[in-house]
N, C-alpha and C. Protein backbone atom coordinates (compact mmCIF):
# COMPACT_ATOMS: atom_id res chain seq x y z
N UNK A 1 12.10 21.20 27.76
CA UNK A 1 13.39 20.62 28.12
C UNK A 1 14.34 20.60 26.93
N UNK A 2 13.82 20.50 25.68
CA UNK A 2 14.85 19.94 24.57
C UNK A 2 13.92 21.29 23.55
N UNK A 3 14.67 22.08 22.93
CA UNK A 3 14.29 22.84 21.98
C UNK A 3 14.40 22.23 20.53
N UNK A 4 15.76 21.43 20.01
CA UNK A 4 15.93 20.87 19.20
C UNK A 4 17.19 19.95 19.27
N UNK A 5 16.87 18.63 18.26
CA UNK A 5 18.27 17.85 18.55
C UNK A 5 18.86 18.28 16.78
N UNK A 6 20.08 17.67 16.74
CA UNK A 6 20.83 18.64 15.87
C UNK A 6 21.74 17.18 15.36
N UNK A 7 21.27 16.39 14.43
CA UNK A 7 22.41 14.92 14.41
C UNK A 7 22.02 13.94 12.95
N UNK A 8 22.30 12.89 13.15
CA UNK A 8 22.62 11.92 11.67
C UNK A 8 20.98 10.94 11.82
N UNK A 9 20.36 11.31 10.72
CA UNK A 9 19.21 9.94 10.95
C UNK A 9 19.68 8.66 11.04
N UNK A 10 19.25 8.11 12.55
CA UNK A 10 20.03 6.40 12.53
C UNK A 10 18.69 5.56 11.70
N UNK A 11 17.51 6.02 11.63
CA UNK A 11 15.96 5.14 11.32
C UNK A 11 15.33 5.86 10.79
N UNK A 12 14.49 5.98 9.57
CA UNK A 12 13.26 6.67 9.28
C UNK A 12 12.05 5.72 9.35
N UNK A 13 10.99 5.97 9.70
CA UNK A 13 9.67 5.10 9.56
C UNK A 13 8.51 6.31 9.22
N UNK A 14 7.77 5.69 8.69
CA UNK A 14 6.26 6.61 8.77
C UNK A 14 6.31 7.75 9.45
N UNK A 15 6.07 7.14 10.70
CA UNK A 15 6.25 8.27 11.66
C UNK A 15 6.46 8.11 13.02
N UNK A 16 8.12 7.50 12.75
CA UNK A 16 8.99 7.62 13.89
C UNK A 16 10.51 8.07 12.88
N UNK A 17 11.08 8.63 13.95
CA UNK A 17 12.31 8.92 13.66
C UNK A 17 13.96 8.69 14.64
N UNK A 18 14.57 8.05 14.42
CA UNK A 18 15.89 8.06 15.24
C UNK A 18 17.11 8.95 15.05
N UNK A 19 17.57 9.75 15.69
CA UNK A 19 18.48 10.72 15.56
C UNK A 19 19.73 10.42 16.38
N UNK A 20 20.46 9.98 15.85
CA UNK A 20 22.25 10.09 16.75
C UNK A 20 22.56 11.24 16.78
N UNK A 21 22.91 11.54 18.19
CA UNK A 21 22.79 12.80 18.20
C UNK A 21 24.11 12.21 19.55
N UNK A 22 25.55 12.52 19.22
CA UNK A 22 26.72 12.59 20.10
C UNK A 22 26.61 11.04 20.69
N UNK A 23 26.30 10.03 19.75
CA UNK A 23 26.22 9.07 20.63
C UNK A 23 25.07 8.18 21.00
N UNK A 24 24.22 8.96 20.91
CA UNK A 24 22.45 8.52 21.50
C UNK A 24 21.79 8.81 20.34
N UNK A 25 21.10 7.90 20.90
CA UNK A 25 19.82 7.55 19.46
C UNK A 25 18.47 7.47 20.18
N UNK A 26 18.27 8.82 19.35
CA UNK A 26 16.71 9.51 20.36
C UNK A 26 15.80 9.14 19.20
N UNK A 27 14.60 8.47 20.01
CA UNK A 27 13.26 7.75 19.17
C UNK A 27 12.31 9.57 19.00
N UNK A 28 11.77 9.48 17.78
CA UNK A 28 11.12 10.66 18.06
C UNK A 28 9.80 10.16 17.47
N UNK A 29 8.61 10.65 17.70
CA UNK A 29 7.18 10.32 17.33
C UNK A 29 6.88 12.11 16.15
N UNK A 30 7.15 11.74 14.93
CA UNK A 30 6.54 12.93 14.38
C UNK A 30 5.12 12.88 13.29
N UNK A 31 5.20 13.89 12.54
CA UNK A 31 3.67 13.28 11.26
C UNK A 31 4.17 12.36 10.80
N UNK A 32 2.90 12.13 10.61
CA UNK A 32 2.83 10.84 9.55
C UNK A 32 3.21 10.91 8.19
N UNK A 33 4.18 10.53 7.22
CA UNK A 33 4.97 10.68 6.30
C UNK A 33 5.75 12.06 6.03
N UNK A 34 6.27 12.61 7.33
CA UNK A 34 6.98 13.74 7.26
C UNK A 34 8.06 13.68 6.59
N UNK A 35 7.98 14.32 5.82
CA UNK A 35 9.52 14.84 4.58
C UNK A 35 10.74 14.89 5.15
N UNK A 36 11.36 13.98 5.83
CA UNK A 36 12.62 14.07 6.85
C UNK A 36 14.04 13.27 5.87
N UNK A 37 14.83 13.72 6.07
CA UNK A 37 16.28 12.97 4.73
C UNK A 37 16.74 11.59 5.27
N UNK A 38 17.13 11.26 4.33
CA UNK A 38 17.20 9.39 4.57
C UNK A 38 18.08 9.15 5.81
N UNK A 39 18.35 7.74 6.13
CA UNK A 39 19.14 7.21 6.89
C UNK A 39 21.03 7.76 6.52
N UNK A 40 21.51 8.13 7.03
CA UNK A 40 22.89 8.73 7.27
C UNK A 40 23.13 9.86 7.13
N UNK A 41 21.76 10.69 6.76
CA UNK A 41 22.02 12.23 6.38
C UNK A 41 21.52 13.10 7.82
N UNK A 42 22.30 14.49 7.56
CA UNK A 42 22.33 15.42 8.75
C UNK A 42 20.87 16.15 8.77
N UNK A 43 20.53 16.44 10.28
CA UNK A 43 19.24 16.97 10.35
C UNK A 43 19.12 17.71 11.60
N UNK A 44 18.02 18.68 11.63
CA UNK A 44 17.88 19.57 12.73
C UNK A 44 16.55 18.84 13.20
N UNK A 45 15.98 19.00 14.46
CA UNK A 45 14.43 18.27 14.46
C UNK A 45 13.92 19.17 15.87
N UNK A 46 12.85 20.28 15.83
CA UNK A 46 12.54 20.87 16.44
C UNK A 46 11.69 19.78 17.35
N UNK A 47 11.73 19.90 19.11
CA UNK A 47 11.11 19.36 19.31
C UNK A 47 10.24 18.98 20.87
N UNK A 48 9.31 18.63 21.08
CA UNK A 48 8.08 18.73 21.80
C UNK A 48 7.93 17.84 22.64
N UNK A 49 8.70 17.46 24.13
CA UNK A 49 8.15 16.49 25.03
C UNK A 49 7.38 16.56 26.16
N UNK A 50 6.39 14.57 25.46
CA UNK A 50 4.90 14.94 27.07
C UNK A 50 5.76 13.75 27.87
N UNK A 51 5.37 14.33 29.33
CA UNK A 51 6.34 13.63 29.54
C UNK A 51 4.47 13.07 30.55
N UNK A 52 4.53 11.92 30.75
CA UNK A 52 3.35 11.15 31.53
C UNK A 52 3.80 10.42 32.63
N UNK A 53 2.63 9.59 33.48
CA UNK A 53 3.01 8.96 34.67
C UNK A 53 4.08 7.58 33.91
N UNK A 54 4.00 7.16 33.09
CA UNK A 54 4.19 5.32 33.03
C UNK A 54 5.69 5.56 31.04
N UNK A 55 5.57 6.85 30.72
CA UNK A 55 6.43 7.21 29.67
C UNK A 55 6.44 8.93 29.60
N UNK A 56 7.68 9.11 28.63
CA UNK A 56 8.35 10.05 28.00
C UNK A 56 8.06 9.92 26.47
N UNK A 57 7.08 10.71 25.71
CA UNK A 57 7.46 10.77 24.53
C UNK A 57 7.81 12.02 23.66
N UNK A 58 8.66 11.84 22.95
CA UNK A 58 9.61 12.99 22.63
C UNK A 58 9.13 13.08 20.42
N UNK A 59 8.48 14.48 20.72
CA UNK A 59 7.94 14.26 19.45
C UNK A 59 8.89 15.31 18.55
N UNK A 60 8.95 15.06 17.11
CA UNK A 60 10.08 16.13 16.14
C UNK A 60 9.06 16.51 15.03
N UNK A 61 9.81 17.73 14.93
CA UNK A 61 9.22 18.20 13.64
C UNK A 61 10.06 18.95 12.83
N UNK A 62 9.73 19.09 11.26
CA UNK A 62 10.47 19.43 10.60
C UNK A 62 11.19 21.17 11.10
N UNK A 63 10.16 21.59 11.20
CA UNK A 63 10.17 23.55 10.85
C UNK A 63 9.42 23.70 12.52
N UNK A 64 10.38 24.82 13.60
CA UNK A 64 9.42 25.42 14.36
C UNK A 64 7.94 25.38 14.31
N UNK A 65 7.39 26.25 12.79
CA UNK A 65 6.13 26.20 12.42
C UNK A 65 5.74 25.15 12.99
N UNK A 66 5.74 24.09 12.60
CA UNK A 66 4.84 23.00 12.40
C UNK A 66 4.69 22.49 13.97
N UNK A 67 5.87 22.42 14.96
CA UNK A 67 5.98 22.22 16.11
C UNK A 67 4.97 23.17 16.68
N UNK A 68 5.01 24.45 16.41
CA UNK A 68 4.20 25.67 17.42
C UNK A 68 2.52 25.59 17.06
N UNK A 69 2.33 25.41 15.83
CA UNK A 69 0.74 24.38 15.07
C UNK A 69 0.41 23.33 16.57
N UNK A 70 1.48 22.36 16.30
CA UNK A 70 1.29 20.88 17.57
C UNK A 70 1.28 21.82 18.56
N UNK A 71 1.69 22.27 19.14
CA UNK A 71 1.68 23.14 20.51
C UNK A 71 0.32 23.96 20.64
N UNK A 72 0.28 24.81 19.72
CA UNK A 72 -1.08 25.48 19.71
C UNK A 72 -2.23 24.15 19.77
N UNK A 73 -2.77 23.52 19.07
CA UNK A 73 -3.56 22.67 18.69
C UNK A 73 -3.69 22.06 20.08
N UNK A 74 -2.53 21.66 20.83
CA UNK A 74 -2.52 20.90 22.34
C UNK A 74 -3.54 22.09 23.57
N UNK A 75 -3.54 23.17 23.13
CA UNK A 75 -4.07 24.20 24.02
C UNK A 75 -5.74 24.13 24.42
N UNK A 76 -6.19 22.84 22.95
CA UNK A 76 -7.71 22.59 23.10
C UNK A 76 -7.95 22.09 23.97
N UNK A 77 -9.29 21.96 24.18
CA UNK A 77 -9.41 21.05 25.39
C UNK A 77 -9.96 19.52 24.92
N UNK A 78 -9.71 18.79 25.07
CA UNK A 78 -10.08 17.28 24.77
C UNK A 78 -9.07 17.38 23.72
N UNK A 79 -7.93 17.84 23.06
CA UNK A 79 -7.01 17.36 22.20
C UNK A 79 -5.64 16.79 23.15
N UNK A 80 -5.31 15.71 22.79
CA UNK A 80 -4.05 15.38 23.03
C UNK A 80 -2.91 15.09 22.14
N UNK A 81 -1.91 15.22 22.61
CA UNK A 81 -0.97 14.60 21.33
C UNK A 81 -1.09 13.95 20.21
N UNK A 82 -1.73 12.83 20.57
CA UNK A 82 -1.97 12.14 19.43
C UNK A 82 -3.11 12.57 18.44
N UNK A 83 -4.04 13.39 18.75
CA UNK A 83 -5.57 13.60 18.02
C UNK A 83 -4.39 14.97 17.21
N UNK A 84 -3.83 16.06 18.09
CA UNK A 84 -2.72 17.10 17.41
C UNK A 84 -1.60 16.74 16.22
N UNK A 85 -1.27 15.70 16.68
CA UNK A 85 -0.08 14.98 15.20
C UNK A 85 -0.88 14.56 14.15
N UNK A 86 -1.99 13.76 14.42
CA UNK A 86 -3.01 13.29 13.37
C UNK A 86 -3.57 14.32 12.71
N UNK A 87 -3.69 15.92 13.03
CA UNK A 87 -4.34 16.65 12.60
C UNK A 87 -3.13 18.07 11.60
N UNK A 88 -2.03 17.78 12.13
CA UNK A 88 -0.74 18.01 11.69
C UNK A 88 -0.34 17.08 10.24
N UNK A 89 -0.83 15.72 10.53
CA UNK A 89 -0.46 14.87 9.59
C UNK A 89 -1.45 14.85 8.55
N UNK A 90 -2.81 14.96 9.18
CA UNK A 90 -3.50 15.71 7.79
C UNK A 90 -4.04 16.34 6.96
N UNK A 91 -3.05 17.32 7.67
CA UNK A 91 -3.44 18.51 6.74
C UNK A 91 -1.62 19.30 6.04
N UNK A 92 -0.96 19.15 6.91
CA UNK A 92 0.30 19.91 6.71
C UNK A 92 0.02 21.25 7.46
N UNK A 93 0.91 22.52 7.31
CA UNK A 93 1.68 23.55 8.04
C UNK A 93 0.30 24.05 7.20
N UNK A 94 0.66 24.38 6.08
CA UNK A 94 -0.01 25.37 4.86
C UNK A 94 -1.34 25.17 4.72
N UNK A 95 -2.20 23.72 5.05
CA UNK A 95 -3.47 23.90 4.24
C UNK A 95 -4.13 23.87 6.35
N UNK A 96 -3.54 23.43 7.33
CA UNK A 96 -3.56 24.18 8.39
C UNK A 96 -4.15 25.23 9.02
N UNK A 97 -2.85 26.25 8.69
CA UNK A 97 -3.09 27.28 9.24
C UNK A 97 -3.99 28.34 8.27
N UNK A 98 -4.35 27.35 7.14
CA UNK A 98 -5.08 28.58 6.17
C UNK A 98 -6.84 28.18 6.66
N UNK A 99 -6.75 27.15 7.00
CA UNK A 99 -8.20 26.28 7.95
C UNK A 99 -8.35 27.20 8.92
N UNK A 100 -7.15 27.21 9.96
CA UNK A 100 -7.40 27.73 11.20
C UNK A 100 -7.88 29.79 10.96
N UNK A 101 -7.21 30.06 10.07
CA UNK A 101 -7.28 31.52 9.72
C UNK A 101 -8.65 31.37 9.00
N UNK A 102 -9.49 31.13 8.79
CA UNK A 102 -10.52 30.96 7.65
C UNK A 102 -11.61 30.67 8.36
N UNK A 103 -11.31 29.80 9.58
CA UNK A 103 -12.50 29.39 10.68
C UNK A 103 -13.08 27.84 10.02
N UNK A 104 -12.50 27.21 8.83
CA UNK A 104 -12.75 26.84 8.39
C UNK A 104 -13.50 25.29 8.68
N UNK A 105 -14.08 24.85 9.49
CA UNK A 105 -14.32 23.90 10.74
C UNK A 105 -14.83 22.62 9.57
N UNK A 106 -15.52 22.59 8.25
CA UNK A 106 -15.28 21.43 7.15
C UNK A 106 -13.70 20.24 6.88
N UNK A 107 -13.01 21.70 6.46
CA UNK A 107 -11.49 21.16 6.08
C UNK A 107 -10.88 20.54 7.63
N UNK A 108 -11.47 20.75 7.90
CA UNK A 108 -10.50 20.54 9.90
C UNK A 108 -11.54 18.97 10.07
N UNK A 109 -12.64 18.81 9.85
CA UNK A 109 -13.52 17.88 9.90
C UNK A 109 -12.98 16.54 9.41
N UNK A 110 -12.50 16.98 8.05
CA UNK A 110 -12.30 15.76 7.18
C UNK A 110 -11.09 15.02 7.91
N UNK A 111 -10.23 15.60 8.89
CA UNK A 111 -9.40 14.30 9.41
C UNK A 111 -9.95 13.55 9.96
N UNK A 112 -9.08 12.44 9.91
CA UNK A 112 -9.71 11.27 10.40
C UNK A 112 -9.70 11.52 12.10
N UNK A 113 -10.79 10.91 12.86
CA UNK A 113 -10.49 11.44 14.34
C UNK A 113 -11.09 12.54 14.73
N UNK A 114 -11.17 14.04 13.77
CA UNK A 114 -11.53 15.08 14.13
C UNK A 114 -13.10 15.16 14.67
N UNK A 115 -14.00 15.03 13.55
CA UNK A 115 -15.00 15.26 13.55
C UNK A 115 -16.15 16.64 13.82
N UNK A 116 -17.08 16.98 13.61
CA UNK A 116 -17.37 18.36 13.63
C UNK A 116 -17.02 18.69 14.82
N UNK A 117 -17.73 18.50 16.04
CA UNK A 117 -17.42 19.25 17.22
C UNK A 117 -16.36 19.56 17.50
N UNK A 118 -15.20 18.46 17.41
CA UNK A 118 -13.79 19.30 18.23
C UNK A 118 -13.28 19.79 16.51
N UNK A 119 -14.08 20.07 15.51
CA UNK A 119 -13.28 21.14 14.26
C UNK A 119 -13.70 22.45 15.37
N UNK A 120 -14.82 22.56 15.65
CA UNK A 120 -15.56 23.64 15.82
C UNK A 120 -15.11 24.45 17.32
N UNK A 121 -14.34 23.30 17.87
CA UNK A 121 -14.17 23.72 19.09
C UNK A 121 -12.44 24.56 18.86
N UNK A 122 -11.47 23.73 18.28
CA UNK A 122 -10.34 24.07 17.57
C UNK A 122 -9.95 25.43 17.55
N UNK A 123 -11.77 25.69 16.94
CA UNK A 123 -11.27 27.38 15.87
C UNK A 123 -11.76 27.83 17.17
N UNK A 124 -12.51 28.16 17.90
CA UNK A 124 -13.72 28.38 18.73
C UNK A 124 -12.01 28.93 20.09
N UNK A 125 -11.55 27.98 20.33
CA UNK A 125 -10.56 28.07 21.23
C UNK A 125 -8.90 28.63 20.63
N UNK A 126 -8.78 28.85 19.27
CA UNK A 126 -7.89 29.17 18.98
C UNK A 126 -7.92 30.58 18.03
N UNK A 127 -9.15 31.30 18.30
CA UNK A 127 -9.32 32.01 17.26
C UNK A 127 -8.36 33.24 17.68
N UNK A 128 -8.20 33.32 19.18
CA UNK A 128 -7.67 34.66 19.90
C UNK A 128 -5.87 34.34 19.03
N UNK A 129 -5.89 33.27 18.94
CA UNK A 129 -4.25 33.21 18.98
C UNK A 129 -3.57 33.36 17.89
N UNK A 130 -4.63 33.45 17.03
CA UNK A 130 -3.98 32.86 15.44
C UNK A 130 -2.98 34.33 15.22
N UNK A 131 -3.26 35.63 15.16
CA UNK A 131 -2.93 36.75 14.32
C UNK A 131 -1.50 36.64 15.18
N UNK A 132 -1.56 36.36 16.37
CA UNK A 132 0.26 36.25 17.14
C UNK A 132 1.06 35.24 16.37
N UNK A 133 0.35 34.08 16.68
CA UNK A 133 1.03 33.31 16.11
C UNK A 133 1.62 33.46 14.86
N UNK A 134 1.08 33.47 13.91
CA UNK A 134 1.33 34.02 12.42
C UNK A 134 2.26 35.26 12.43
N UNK A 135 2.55 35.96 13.24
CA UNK A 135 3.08 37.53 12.90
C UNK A 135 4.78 36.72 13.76
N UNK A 136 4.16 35.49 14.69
CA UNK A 136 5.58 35.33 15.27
C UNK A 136 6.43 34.31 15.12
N UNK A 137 5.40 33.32 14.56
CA UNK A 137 6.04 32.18 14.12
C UNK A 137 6.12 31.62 12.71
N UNK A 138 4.94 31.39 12.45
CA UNK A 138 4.74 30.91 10.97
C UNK A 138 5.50 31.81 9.93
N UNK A 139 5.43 32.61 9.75
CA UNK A 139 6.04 33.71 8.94
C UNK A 139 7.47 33.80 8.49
N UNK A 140 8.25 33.81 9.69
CA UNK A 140 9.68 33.70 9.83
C UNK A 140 10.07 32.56 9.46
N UNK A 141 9.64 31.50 9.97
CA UNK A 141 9.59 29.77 10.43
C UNK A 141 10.05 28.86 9.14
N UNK A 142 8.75 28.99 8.31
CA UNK A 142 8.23 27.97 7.28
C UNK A 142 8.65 28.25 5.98
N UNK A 143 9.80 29.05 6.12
CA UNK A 143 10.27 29.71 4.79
C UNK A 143 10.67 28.46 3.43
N UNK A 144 11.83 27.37 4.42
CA UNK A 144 12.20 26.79 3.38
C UNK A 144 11.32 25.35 3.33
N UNK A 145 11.45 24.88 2.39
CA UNK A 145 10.67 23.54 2.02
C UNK A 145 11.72 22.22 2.23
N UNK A 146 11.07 21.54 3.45
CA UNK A 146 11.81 20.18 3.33
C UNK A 146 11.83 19.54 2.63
N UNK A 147 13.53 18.89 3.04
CA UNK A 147 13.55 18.08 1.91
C UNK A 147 12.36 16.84 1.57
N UNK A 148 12.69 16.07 0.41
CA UNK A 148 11.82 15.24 -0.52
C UNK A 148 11.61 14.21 0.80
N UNK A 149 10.77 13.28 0.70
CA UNK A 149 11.03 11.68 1.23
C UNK A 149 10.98 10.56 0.17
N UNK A 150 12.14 9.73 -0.24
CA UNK A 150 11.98 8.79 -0.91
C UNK A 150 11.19 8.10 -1.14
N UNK A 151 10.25 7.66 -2.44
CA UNK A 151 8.95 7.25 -2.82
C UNK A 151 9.02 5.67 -2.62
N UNK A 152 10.16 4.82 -2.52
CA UNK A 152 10.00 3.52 -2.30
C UNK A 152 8.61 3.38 -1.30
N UNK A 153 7.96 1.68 -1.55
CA UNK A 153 7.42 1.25 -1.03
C UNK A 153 6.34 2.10 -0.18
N UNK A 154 5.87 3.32 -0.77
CA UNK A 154 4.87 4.63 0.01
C UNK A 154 3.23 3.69 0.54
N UNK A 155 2.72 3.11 -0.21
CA UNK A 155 2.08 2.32 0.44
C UNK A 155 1.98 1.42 1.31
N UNK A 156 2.57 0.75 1.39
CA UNK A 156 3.19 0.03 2.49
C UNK A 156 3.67 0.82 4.17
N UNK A 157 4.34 1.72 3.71
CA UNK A 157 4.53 2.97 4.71
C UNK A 157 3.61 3.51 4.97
N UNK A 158 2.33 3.90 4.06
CA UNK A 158 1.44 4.64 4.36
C UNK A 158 0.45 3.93 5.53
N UNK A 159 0.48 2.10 5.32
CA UNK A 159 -0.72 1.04 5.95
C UNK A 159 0.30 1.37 7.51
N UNK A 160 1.50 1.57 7.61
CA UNK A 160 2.15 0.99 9.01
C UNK A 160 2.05 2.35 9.44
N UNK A 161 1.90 3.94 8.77
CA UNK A 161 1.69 4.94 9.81
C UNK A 161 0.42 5.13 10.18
N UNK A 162 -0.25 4.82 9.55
CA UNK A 162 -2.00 4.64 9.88
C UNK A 162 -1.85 3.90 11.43
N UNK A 163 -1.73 2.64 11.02
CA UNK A 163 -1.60 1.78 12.27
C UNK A 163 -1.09 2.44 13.34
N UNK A 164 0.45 3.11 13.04
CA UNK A 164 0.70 3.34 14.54
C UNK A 164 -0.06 4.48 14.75
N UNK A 165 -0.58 5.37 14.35
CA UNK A 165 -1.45 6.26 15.25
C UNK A 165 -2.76 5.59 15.39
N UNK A 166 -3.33 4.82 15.33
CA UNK A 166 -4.88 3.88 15.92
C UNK A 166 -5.38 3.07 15.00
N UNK A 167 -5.26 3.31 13.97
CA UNK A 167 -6.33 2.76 13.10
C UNK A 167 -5.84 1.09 13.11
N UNK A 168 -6.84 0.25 12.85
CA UNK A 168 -6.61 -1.26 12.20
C UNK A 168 -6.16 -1.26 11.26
N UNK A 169 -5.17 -2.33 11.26
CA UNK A 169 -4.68 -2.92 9.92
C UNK A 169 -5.46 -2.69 8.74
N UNK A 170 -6.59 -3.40 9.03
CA UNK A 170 -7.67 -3.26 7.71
C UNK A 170 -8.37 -1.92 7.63
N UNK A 171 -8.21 -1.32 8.64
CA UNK A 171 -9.23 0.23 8.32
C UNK A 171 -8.06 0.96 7.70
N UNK A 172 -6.49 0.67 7.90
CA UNK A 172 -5.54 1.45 7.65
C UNK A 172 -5.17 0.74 5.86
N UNK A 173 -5.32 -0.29 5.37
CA UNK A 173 -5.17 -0.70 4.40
C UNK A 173 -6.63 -0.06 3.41
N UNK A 174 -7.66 -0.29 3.85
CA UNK A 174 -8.75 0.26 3.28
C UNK A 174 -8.48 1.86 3.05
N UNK A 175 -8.08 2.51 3.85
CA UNK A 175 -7.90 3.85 3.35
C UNK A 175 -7.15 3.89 2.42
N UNK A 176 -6.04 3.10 2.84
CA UNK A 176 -4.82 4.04 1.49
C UNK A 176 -4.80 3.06 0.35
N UNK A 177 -5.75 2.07 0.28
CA UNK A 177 -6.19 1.74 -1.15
C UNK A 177 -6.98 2.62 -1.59
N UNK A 178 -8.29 3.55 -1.00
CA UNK A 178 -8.96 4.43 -1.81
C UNK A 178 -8.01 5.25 -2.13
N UNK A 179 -6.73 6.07 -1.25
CA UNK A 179 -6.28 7.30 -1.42
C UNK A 179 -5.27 7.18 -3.05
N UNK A 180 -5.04 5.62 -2.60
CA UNK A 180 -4.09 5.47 -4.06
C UNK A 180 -4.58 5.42 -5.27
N UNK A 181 -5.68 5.80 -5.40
CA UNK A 181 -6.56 5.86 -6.72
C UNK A 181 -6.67 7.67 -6.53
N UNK A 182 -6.65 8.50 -6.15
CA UNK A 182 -6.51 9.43 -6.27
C UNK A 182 -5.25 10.03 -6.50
N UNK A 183 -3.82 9.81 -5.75
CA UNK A 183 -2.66 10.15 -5.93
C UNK A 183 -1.80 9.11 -6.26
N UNK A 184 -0.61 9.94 -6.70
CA UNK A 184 0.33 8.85 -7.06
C UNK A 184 0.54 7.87 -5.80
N UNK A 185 0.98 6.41 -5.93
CA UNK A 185 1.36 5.70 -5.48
C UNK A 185 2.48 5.84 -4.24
N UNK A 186 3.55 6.35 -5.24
CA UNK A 186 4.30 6.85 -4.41
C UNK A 186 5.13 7.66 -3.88
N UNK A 187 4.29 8.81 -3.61
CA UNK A 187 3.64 9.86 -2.68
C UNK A 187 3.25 9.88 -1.11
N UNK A 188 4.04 9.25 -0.43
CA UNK A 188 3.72 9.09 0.57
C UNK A 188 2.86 10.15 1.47
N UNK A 189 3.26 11.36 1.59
CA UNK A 189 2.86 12.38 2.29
C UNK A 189 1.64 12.46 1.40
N UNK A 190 1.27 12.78 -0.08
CA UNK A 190 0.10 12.48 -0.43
C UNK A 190 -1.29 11.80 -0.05
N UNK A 191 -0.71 10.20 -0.09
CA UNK A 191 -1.58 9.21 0.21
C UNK A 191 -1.73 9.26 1.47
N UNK A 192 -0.91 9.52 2.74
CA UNK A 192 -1.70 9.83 4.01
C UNK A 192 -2.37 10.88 4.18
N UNK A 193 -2.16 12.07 3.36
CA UNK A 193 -3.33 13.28 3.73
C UNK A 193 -4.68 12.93 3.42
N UNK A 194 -4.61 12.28 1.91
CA UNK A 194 -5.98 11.47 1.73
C UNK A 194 -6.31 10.51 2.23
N UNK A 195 -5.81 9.59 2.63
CA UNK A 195 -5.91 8.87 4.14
C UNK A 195 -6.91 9.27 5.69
N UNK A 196 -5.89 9.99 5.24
CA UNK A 196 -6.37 10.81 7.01
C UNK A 196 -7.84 11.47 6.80
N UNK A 197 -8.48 12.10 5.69
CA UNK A 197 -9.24 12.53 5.46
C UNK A 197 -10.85 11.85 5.22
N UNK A 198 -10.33 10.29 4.59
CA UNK A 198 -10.98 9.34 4.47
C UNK A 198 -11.81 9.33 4.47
């Protein structure tokens, strides 16, 4: 229905986003500490809606790429949206699709959520698709690098995007205290990949 909205960030969070876009302010569900530009700046947001019996959720992403990743990834069977963004969120576009090209079913493991079987099932069900995909999307797509996300308060951000995709308070605080001993502080997109990996 919506290919992309095209407008002013009204909200950034972890991983939600608000876009004024002519007026309306569309909630979007994307990764978890996605590199998106602050509150009043202009933005493009490629993007992906499930639409269900009881809601509409309308998900964004930075780069095509990363959207057609979520799309592919949805093609598994037992993956849904949410297990697909979590697996988007931890890994990124790049260490991704170099998993998915590689067969690599370890690196796909370590998200949080994943676990061996659906790594194994992932590659198992996506192996036919990868060389299209790559020749049609990724390639063209992922050229430029989004922008930065402001390092304020990255921990704190990091405990509330945990949360909103499942985890407890305390399982989501416990992670990104280990992750913050490995990366900088504040690093947001950092500390949730190691997060997520946990």
């Amino acid at each position: 229905m919506y290919d992309f909205l095209e407008g002013v960030v009204a909200g950034r969070h972890p991983a939600r986003l608000v876009l004024q876009v002519g007026g309306v302010g569309y909630e979007l569900t994307v990764p978890a500490g996605a590199a998106f530009p602050s509150e009043g700046e202009s933005l493009r947001v490629h993007t992906h809606l499930v639409v269900r019996e009881d809601n509409h959720i309308l998900y964004g992403f930075a780069t095509r790429a990363e959207r057609q990743l979520f799309r592919l990834l949805l093609r598994v069977q037992r993956v849904g949206p949410a297990l697909a963004l979590a697996i988007v969120s931890g890994m990124g576009s790049d260490e991704l699709l170099e998993a998915l090209r590689r067969g690599d079913a370890v690196r796909l493991a370590r998200v949080k959520g994943v676990g061996k079987k659906t790594a194994e099932r992932v590659l198992l069900e996506l192996s036919d698709r990868m060389e299209e995909f790559v020749a049609e999307e990724y390639s063209v797509h992922l050229g430029a690098a989004p922008p930065t996300v402001r390092p304020s308060d990255a921990t704190e951000d990091a405990v509330r995007a945990l949360v909103s995709i499942g985890f407890s308070e305390a399982e989501a605080q416990k992670s990104v205290d280990a992750a913050a001993t490995q990366v900088e502080r504040t690093d947001l997109e950092a500390l949730l990949r190691v997060a997520l990996r946990g």
